[in-house]
C-alpha atoms as a PDB file:
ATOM      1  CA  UNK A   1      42.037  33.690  -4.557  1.00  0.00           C
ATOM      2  CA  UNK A   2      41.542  29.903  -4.530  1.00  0.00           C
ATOM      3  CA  UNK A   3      44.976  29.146  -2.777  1.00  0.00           C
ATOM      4  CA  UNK A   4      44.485  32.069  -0.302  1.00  0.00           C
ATOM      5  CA  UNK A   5      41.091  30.562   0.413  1.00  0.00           C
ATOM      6  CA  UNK A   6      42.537  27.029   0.568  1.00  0.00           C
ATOM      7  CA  UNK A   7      45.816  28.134   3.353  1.00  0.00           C
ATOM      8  CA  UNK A   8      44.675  26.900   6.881  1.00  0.00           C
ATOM      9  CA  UNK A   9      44.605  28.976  10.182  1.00  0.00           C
ATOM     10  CA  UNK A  10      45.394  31.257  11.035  1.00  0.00           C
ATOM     11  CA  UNK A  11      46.921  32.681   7.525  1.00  0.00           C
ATOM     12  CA  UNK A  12      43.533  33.821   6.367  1.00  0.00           C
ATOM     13  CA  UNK A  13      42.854  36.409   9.784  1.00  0.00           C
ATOM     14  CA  UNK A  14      46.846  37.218   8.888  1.00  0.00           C
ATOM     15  CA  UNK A  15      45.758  38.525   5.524  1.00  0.00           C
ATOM     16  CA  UNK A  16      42.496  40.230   5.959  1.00  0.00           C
ATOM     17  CA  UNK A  17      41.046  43.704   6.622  1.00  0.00           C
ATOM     18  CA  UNK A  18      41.937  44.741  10.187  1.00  0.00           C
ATOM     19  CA  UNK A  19      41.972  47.941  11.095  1.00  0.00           C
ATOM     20  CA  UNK A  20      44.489  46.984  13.881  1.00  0.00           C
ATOM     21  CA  UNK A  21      46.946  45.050  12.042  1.00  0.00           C
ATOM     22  CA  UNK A  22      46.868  48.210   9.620  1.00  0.00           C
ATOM     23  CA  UNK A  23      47.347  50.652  12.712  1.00  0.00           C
ATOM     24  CA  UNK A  24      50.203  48.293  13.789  1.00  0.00           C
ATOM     25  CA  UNK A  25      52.021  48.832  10.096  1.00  0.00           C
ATOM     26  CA  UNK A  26      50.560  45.757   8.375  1.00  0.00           C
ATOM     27  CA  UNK A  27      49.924  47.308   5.231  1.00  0.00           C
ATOM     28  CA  UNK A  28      49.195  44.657   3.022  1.00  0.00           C
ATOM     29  CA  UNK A  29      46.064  44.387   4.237  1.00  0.00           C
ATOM     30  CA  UNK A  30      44.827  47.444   2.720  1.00  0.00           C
ATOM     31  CA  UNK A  31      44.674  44.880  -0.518  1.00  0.00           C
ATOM     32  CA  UNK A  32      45.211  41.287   0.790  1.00  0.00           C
ATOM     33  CA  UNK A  33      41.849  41.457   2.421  1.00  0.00           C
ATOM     34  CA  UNK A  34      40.208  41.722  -0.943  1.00  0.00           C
ATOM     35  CA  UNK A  35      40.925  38.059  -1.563  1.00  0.00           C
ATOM     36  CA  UNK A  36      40.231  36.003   1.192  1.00  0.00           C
ATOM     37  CA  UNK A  37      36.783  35.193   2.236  1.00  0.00           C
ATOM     38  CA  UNK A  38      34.631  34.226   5.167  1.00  0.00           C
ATOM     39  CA  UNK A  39      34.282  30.007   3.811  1.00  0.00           C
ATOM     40  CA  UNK A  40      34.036  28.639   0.295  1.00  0.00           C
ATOM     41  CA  UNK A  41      30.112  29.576  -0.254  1.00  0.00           C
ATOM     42  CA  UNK A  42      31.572  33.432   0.218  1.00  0.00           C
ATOM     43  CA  UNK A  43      34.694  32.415  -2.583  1.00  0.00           C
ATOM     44  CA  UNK A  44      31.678  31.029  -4.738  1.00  0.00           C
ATOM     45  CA  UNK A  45      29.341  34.024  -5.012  1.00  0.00           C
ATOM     46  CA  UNK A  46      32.884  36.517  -5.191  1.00  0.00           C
ATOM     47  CA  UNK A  47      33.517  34.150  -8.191  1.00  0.00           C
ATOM     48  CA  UNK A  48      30.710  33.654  -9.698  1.00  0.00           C
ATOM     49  CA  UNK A  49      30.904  37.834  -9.744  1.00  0.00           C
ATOM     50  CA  UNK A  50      34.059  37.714 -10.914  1.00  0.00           C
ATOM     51  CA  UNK A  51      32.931  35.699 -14.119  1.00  0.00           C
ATOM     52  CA  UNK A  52      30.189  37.858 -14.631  1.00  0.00           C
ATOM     53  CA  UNK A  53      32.111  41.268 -14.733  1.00  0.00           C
ATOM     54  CA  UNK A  54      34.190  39.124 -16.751  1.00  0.00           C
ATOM     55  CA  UNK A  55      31.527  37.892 -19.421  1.00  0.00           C
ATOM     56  CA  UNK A  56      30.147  41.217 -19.836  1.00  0.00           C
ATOM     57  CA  UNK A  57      33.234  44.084 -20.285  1.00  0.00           C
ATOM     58  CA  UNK A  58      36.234  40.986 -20.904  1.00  0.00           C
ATOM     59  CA  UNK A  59      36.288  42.046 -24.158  1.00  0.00           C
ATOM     60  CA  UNK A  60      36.595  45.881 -23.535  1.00  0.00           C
ATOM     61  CA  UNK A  61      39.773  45.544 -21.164  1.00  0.00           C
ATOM     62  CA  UNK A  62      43.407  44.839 -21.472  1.00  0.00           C
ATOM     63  CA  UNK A  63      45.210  43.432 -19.385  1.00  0.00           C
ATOM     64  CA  UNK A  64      46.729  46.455 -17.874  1.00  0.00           C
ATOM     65  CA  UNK A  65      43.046  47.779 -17.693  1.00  0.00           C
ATOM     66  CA  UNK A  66      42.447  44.332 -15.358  1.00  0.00           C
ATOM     67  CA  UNK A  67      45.174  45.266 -13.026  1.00  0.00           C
ATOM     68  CA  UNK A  68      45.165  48.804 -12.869  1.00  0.00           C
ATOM     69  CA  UNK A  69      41.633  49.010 -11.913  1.00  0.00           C
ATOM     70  CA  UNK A  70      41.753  45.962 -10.004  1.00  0.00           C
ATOM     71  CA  UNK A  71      44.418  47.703  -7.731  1.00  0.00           C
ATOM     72  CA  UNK A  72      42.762  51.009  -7.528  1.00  0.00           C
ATOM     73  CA  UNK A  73      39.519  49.897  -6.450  1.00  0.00           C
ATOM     74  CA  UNK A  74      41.259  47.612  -4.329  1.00  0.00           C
ATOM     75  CA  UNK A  75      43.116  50.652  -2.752  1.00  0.00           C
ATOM     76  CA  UNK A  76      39.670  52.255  -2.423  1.00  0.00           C
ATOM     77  CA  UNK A  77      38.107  49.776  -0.552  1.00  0.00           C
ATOM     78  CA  UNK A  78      40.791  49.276   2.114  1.00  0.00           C
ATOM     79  CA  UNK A  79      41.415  53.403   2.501  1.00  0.00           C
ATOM     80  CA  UNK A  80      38.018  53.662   2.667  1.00  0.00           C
ATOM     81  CA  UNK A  81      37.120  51.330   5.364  1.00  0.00           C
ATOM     82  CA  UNK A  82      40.136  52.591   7.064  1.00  0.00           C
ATOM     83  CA  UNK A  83      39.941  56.140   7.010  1.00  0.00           C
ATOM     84  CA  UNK A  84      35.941  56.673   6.562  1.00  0.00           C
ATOM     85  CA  UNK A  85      33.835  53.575   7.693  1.00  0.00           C
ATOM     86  CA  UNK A  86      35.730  53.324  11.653  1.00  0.00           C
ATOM     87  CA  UNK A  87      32.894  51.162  12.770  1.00  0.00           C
ATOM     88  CA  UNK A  88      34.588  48.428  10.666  1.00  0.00           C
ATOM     89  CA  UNK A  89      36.874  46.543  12.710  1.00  0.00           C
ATOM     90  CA  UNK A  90      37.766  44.054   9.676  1.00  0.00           C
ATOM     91  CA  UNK A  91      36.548  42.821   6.206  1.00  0.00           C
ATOM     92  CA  UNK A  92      37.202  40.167   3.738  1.00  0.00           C
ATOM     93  CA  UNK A  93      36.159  39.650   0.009  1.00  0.00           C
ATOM     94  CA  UNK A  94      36.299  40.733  -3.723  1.00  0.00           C
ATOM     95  CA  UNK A  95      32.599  41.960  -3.671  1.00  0.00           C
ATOM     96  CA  UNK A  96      33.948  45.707  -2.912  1.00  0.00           C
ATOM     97  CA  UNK A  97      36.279  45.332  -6.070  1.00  0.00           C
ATOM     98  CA  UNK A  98      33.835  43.382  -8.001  1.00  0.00           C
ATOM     99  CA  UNK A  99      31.660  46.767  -7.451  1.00  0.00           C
ATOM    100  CA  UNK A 100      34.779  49.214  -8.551  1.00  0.00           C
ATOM    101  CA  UNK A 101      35.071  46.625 -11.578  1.00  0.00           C
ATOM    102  CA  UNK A 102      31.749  47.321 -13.002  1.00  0.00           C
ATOM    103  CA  UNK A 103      31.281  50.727 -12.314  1.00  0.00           C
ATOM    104  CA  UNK A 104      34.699  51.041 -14.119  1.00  0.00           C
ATOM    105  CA  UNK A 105      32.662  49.027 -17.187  1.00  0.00           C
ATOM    106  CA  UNK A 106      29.332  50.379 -16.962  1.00  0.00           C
ATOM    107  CA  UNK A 107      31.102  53.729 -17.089  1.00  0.00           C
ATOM    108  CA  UNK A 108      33.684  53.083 -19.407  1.00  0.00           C
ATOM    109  CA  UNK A 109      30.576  52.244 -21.951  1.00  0.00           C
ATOM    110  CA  UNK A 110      28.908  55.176 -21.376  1.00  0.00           C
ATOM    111  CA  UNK A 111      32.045  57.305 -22.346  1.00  0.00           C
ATOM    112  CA  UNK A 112      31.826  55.559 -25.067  1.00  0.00           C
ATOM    113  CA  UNK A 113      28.049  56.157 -25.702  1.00  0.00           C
ATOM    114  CA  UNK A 114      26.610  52.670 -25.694  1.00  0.00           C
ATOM    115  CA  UNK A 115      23.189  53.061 -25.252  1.00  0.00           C
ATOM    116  CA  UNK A 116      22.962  49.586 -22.153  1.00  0.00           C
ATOM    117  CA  UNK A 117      25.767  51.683 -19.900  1.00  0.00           C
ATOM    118  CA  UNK A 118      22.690  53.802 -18.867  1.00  0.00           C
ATOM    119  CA  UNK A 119      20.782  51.000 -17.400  1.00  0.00           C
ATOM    120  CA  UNK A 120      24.345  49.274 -15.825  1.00  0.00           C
ATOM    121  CA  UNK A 121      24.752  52.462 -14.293  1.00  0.00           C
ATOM    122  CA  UNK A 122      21.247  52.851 -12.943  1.00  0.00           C
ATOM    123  CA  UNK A 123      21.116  49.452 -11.620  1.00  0.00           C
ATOM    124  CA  UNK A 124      24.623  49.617  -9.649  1.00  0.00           C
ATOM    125  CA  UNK A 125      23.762  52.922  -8.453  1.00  0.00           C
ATOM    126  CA  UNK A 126      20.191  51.651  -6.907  1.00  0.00           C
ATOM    127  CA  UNK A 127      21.748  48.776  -5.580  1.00  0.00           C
ATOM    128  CA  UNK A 128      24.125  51.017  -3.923  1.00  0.00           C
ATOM    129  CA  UNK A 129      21.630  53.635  -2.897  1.00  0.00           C
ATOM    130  CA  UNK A 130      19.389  50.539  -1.228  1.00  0.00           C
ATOM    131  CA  UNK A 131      22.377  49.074   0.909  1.00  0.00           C
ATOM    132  CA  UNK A 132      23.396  52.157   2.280  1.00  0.00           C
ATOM    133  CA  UNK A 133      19.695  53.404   3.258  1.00  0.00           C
ATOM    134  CA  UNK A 134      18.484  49.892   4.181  1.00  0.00           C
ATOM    135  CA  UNK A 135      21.303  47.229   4.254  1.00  0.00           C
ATOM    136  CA  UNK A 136      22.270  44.553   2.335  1.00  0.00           C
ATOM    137  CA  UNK A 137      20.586  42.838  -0.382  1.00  0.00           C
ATOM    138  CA  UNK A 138      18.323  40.121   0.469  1.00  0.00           C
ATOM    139  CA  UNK A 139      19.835  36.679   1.104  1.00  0.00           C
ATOM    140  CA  UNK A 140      23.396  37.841   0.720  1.00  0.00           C
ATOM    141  CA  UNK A 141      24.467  37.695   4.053  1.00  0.00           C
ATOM    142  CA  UNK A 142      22.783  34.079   4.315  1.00  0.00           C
ATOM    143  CA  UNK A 143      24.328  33.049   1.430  1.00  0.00           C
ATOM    144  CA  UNK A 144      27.980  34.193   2.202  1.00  0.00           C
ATOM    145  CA  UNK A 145      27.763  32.738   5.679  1.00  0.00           C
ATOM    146  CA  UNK A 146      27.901  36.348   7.789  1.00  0.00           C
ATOM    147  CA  UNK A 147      27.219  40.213   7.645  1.00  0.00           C
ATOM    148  CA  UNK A 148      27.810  42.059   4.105  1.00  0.00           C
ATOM    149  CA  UNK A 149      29.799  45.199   4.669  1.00  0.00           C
ATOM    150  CA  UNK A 150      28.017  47.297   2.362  1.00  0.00           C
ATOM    151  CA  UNK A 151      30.502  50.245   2.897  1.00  0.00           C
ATOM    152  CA  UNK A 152      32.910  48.204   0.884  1.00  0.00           C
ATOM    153  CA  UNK A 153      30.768  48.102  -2.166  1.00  0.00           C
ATOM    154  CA  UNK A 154      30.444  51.633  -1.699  1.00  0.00           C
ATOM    155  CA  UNK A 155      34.241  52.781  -1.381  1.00  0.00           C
ATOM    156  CA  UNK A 156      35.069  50.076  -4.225  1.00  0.00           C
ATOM    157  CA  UNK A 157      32.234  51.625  -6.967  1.00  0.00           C
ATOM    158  CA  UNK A 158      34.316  55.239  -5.645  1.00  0.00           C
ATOM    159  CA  UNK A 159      37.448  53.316  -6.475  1.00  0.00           C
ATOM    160  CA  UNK A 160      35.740  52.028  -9.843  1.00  0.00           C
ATOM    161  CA  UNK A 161      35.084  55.731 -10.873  1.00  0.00           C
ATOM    162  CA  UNK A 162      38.661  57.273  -9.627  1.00  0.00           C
ATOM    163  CA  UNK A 163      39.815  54.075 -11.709  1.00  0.00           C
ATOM    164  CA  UNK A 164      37.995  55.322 -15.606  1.00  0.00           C
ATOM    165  CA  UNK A 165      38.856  58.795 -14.393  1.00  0.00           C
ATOM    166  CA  UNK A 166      42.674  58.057 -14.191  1.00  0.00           C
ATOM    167  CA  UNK A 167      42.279  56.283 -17.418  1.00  0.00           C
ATOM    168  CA  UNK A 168      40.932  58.458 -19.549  1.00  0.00           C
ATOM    169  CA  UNK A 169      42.958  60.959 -18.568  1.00  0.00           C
ATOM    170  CA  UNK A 170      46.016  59.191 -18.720  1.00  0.00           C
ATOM    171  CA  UNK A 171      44.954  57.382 -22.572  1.00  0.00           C
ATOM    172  CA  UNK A 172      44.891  61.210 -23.643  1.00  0.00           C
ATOM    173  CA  UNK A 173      47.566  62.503 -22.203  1.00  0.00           C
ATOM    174  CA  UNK A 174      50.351  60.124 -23.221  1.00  0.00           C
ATOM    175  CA  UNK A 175      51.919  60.904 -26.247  1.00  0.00           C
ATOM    176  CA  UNK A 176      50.841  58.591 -29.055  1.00  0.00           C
ATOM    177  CA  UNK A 177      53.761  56.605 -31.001  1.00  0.00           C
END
């Protein structure tokens, strides 16, 4: 993320969100616009998530747990600004994957029955519940320099969910060597 924040103009508009570069075949924008941001106080808040989804379920995931549900949130987000949020002309930022990331934690734990996935859970899902009824979060948009699109928190927390789902059921159906 910190080299795609750091290329000049106009490579980060190149890599974004856009619906229209989409429509016109540029499909690597379904997942490239997960990692650029609007300026470097937008990279800092993404990363300081980043840590912290890090610091609390690092020691739950492997690697391959990282990227898979890395990738299928970031799918999420993309298809779901595409295909269900059309009022979105373009988006940047990790905060819609950062979202998928610890739903797939928060839910992950509760699977497992630890007894603090209840409140992860309940916070993410009021958080959630307040941006779509009433907008973003206080100070957010102030502090990443332009408007949050809450949608993307939304279709990555779907993503996070789709994510465990494909897990589990892939951990028990694979034959075990």
């Amino acid at each position: 993320m910190t080299i795609l924040q750091a290329l000049p103009d106009p490579w980060p508009d190149v890599i974004r969100y856009e619906r229209a570069g989409l429509d016109a075949g540029e499909l690597w924008r379904i997942i490239t616009g997960n990692f650029v941001h609007l300026n470097w106080g937008h990279f800092g808040l993404n990363t300081a998530g980043l840590v912290f989804v890090m610091a609390i379920f690092a020691e739950d995931w492997s690697p391959f747990d990282w990227m898979a549900q890395l990738l299928i949130s970031a799918l999420a987000v993309g298809l779901g600004l595409h295909y269900l949020s059309l009022d979105i002309p373009w988006c940047v930022g990790l905060s819609g994957v950062l979202h998928g990331m610890f739903v797939y934690g928060a839910v992950g734990l509760a699977i497992r029955r630890i007894s603090v996935a209840k409140w992860l859970i309940i916070g993410v899902s009021a958080k959630l519940l307040w941006e779509q009824l009433m907008g973003e979060m206080p100070m957010t948009g102030a502090i990443s320099g332009g408007r949050v699109v809450t949608e993307a928190h939304l279709w990555g927390a779907i993503g996070g969910l789709i994510a465990i789902a494909a897990m589990t059921i892939w951990r028990r159906a694979r034959p075990r060597v």
